[in-house]
C-alpha atoms as a PDB file:
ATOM      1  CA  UNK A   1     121.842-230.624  29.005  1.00  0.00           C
ATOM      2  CA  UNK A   2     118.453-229.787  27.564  1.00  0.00           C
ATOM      3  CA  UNK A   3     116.293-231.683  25.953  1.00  0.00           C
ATOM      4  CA  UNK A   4     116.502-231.961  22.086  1.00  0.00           C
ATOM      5  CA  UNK A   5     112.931-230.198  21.720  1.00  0.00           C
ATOM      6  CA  UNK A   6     113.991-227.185  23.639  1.00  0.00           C
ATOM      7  CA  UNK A   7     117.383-226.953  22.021  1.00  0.00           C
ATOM      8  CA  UNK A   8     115.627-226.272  18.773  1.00  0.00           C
ATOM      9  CA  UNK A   9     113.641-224.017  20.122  1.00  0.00           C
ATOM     10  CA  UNK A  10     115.705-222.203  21.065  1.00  0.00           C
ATOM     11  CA  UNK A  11     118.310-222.388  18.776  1.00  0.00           C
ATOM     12  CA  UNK A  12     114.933-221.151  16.271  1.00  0.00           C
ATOM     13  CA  UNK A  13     114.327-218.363  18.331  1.00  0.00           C
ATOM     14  CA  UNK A  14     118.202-217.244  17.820  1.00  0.00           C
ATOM     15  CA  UNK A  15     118.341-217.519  14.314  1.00  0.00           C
ATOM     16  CA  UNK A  16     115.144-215.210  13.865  1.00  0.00           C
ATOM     17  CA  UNK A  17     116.611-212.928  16.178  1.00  0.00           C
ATOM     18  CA  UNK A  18     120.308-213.403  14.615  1.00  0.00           C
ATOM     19  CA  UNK A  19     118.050-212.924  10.668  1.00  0.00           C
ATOM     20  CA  UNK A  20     115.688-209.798  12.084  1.00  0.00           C
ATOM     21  CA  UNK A  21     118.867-208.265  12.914  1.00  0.00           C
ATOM     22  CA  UNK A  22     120.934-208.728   9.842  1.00  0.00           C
ATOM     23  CA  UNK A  23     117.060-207.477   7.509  1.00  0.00           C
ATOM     24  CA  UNK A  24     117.316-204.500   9.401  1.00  0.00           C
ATOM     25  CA  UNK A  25     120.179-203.206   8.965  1.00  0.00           C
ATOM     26  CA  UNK A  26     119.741-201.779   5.690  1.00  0.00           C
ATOM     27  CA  UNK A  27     116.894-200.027   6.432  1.00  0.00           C
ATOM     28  CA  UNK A  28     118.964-198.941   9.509  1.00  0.00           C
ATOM     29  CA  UNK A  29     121.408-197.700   7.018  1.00  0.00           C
ATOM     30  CA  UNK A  30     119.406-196.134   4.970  1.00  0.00           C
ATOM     31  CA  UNK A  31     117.294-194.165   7.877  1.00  0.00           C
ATOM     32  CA  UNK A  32     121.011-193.215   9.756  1.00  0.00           C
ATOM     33  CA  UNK A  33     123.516-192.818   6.852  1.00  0.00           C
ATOM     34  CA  UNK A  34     121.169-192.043   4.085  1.00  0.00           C
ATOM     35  CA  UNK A  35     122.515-195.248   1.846  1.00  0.00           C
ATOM     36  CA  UNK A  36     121.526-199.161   1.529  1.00  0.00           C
ATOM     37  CA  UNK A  37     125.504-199.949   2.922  1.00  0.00           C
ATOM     38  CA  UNK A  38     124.703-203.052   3.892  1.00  0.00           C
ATOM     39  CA  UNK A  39     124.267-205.371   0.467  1.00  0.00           C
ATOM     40  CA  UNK A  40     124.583-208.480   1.659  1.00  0.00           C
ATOM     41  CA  UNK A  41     122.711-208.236   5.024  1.00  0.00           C
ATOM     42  CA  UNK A  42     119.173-209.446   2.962  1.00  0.00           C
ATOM     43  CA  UNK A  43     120.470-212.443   1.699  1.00  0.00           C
ATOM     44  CA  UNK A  44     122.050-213.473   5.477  1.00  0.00           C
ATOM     45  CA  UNK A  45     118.479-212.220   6.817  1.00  0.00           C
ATOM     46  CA  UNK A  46     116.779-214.455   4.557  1.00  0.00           C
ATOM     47  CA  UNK A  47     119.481-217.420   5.325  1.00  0.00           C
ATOM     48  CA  UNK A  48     118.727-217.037   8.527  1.00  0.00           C
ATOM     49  CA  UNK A  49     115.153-216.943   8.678  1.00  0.00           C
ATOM     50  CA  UNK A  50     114.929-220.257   6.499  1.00  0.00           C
ATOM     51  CA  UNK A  51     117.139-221.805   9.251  1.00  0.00           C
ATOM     52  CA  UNK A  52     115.317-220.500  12.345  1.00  0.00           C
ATOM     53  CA  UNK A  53     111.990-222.084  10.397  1.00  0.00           C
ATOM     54  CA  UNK A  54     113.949-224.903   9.667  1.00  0.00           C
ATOM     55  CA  UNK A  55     114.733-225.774  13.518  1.00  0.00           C
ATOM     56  CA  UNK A  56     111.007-224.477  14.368  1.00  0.00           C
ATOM     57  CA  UNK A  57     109.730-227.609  11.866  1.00  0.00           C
ATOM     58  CA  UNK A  58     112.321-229.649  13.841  1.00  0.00           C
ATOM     59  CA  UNK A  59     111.248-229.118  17.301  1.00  0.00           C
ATOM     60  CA  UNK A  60     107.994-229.742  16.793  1.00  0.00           C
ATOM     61  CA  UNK A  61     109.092-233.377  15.316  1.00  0.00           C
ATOM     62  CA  UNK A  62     110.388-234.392  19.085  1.00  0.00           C
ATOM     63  CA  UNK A  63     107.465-235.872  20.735  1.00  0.00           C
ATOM     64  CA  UNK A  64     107.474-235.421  24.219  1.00  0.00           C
ATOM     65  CA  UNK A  65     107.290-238.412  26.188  1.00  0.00           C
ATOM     66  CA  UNK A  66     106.124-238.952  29.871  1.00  0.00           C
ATOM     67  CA  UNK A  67     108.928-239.929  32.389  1.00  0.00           C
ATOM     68  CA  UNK A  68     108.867-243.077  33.659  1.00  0.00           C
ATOM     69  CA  UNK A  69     108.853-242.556  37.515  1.00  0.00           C
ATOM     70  CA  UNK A  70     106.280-239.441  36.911  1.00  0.00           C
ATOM     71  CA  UNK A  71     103.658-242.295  35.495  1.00  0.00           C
ATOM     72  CA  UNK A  72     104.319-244.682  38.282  1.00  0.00           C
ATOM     73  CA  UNK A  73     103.689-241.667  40.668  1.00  0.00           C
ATOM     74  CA  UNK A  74     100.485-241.095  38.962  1.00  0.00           C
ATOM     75  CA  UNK A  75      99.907-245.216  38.992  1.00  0.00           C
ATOM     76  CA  UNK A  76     100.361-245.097  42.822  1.00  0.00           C
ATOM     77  CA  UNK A  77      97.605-241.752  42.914  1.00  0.00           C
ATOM     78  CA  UNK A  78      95.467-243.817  40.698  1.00  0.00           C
ATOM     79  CA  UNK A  79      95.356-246.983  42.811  1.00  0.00           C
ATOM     80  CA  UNK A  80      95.398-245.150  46.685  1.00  0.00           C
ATOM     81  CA  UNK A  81      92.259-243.313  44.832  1.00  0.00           C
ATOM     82  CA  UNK A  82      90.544-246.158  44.367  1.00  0.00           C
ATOM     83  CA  UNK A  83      91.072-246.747  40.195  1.00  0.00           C
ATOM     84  CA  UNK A  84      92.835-249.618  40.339  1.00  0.00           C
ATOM     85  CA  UNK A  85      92.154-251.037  36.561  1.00  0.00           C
ATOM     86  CA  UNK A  86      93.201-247.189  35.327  1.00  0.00           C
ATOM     87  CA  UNK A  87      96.590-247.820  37.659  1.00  0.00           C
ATOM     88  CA  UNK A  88      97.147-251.245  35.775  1.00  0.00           C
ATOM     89  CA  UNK A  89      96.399-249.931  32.547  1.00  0.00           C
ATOM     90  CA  UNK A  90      98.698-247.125  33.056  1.00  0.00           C
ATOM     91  CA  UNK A  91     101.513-249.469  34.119  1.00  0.00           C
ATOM     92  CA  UNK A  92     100.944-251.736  31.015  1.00  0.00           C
ATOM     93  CA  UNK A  93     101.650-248.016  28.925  1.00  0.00           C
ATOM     94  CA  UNK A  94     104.818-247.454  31.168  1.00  0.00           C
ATOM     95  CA  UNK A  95     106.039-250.878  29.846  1.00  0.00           C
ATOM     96  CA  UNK A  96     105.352-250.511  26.757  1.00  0.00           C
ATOM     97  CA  UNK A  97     107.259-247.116  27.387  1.00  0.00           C
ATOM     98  CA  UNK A  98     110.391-249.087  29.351  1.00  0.00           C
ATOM     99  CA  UNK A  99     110.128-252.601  28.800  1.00  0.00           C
ATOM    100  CA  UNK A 100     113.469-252.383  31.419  1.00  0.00           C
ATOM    101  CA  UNK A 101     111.564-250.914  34.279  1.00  0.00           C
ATOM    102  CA  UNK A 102     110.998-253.700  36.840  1.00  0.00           C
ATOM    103  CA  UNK A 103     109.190-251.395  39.429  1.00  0.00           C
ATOM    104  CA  UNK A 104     106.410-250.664  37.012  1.00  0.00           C
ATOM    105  CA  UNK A 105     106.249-254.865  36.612  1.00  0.00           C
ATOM    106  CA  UNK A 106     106.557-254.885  40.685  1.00  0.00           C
ATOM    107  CA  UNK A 107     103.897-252.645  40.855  1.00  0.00           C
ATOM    108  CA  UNK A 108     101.258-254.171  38.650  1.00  0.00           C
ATOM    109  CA  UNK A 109     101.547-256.919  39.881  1.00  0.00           C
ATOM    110  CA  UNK A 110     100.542-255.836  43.552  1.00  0.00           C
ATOM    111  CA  UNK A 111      98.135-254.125  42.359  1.00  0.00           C
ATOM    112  CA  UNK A 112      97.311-257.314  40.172  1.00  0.00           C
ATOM    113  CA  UNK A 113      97.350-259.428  43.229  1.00  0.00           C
ATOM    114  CA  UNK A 114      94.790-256.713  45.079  1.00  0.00           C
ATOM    115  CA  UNK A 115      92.575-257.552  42.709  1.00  0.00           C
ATOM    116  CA  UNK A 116      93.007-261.202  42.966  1.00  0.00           C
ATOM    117  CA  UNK A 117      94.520-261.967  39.754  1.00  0.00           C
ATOM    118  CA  UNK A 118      97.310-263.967  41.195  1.00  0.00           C
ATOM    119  CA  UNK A 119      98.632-265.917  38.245  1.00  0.00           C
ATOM    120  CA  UNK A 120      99.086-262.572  36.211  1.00  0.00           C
ATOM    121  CA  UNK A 121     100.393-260.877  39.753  1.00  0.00           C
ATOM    122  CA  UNK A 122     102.988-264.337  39.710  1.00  0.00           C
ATOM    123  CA  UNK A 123     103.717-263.303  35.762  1.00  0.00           C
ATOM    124  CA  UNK A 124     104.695-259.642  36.717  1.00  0.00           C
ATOM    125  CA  UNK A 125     106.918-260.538  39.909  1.00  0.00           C
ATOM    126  CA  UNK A 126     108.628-263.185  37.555  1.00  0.00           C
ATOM    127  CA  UNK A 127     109.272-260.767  35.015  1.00  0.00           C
ATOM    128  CA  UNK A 128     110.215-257.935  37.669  1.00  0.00           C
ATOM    129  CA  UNK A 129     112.520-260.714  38.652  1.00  0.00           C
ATOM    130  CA  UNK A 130     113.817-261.591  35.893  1.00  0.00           C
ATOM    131  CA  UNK A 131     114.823-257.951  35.638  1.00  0.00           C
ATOM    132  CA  UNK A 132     115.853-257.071  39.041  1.00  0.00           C
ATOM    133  CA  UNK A 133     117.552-260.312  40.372  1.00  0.00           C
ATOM    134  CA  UNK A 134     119.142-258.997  43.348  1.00  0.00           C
ATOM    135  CA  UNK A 135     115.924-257.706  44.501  1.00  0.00           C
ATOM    136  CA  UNK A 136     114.840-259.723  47.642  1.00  0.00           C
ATOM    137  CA  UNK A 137     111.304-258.377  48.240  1.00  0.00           C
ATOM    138  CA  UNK A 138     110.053-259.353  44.418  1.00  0.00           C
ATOM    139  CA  UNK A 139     110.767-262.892  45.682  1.00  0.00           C
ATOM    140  CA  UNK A 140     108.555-261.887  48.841  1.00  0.00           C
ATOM    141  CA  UNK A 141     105.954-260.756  46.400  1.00  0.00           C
ATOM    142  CA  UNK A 142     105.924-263.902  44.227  1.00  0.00           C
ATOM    143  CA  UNK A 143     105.534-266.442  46.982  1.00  0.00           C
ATOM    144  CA  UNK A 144     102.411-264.447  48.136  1.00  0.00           C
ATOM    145  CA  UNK A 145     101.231-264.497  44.887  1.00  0.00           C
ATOM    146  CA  UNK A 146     101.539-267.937  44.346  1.00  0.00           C
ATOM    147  CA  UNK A 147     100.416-269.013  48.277  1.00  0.00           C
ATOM    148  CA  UNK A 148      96.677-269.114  47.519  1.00  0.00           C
ATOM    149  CA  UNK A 149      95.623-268.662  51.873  1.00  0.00           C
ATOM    150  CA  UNK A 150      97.724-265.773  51.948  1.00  0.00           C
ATOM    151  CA  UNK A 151      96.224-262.213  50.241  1.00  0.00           C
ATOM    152  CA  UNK A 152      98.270-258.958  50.680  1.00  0.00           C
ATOM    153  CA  UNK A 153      96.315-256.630  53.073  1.00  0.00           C
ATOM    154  CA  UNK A 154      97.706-253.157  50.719  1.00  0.00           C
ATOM    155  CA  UNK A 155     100.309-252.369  48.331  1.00  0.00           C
ATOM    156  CA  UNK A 156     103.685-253.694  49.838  1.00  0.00           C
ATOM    157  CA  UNK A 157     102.223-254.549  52.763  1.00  0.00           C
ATOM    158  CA  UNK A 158     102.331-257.764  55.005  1.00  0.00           C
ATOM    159  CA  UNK A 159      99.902-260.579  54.176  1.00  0.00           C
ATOM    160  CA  UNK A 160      97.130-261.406  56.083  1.00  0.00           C
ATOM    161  CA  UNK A 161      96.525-265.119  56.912  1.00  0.00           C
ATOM    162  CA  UNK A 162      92.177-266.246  55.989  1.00  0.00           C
END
């Protein structure tokens, strides 16, 4: 099914093709047969057109909003490139986005814990938790987090011991 943006486009685009068709035909009359035959083709043209603006207007009203896995993808880019505050802060926008996505929490907070913030990485698994219950890894996560000698060595890997 497509979106609700594209199904007004396009259901614009048919009425001004559907009300271009119906204004010409009395000139197409006129040209072929010589008489305006077609009386109430205007008025339908004009109908027409004021509907395909109509769902124009509308389709520009849907705003289009990134998908949820595409901005953890570009989290994950962000943080194996070495931006790791531009990863977080683009997770904290993906849950604003989907308060419901506990990967986005998950992820944060490794990246949290990375950094060494390991009471807000503790706050993200908990949340992620909270979320995701039958999720055993998250619980892996949170005892790292809250195991000060242990510090993951990467992103969902195994800790190393100091």
């Amino acid at each position: 099914m497509p979106a609700p943006r594209s199904q007004a486009r396009q259901w614009s685009r048919t009425a001004w093709a559907v009300g271009l068709l119906f204004g010409s035909l009395p000139v197409a009359g006129r040209i072929v047969l010589g008489t305006w035959e077609f009386s109430g083709a205007a008025e339908i043209a004009c109908l027409l057109l004021m509907l395909g603006a109509y769902f124009h207007i509308r389709s520009r009203l849907y705003a289009a909003k990134p998908d949820p896995a595409t901005l953890l993808d570009q989290a994950g880019q962000l943080a194996s490139d070495g931006r790791i505050e531009r990863a977080i802060a683009l997770l904290t926008r993906t849950i604003r986005q989907s308060p419901k996505l506990w990967q986005a929490y998950q992820y944060r907070g490794e990246l949290r814990l990375r950094l060494g913030n390991v009471a807000l990485a503790a706050q993200d698994f908990s949340e992620a938790i909270r979320l995701a219950p039958n999720e055993p890894h998250l619980y892996v996560l949170r005892e790292q987090a809250s195991t000060p000698n242990l510090q993951p060595s990467a992103i969902g890997g195994q800790p190393d011991e100091k």
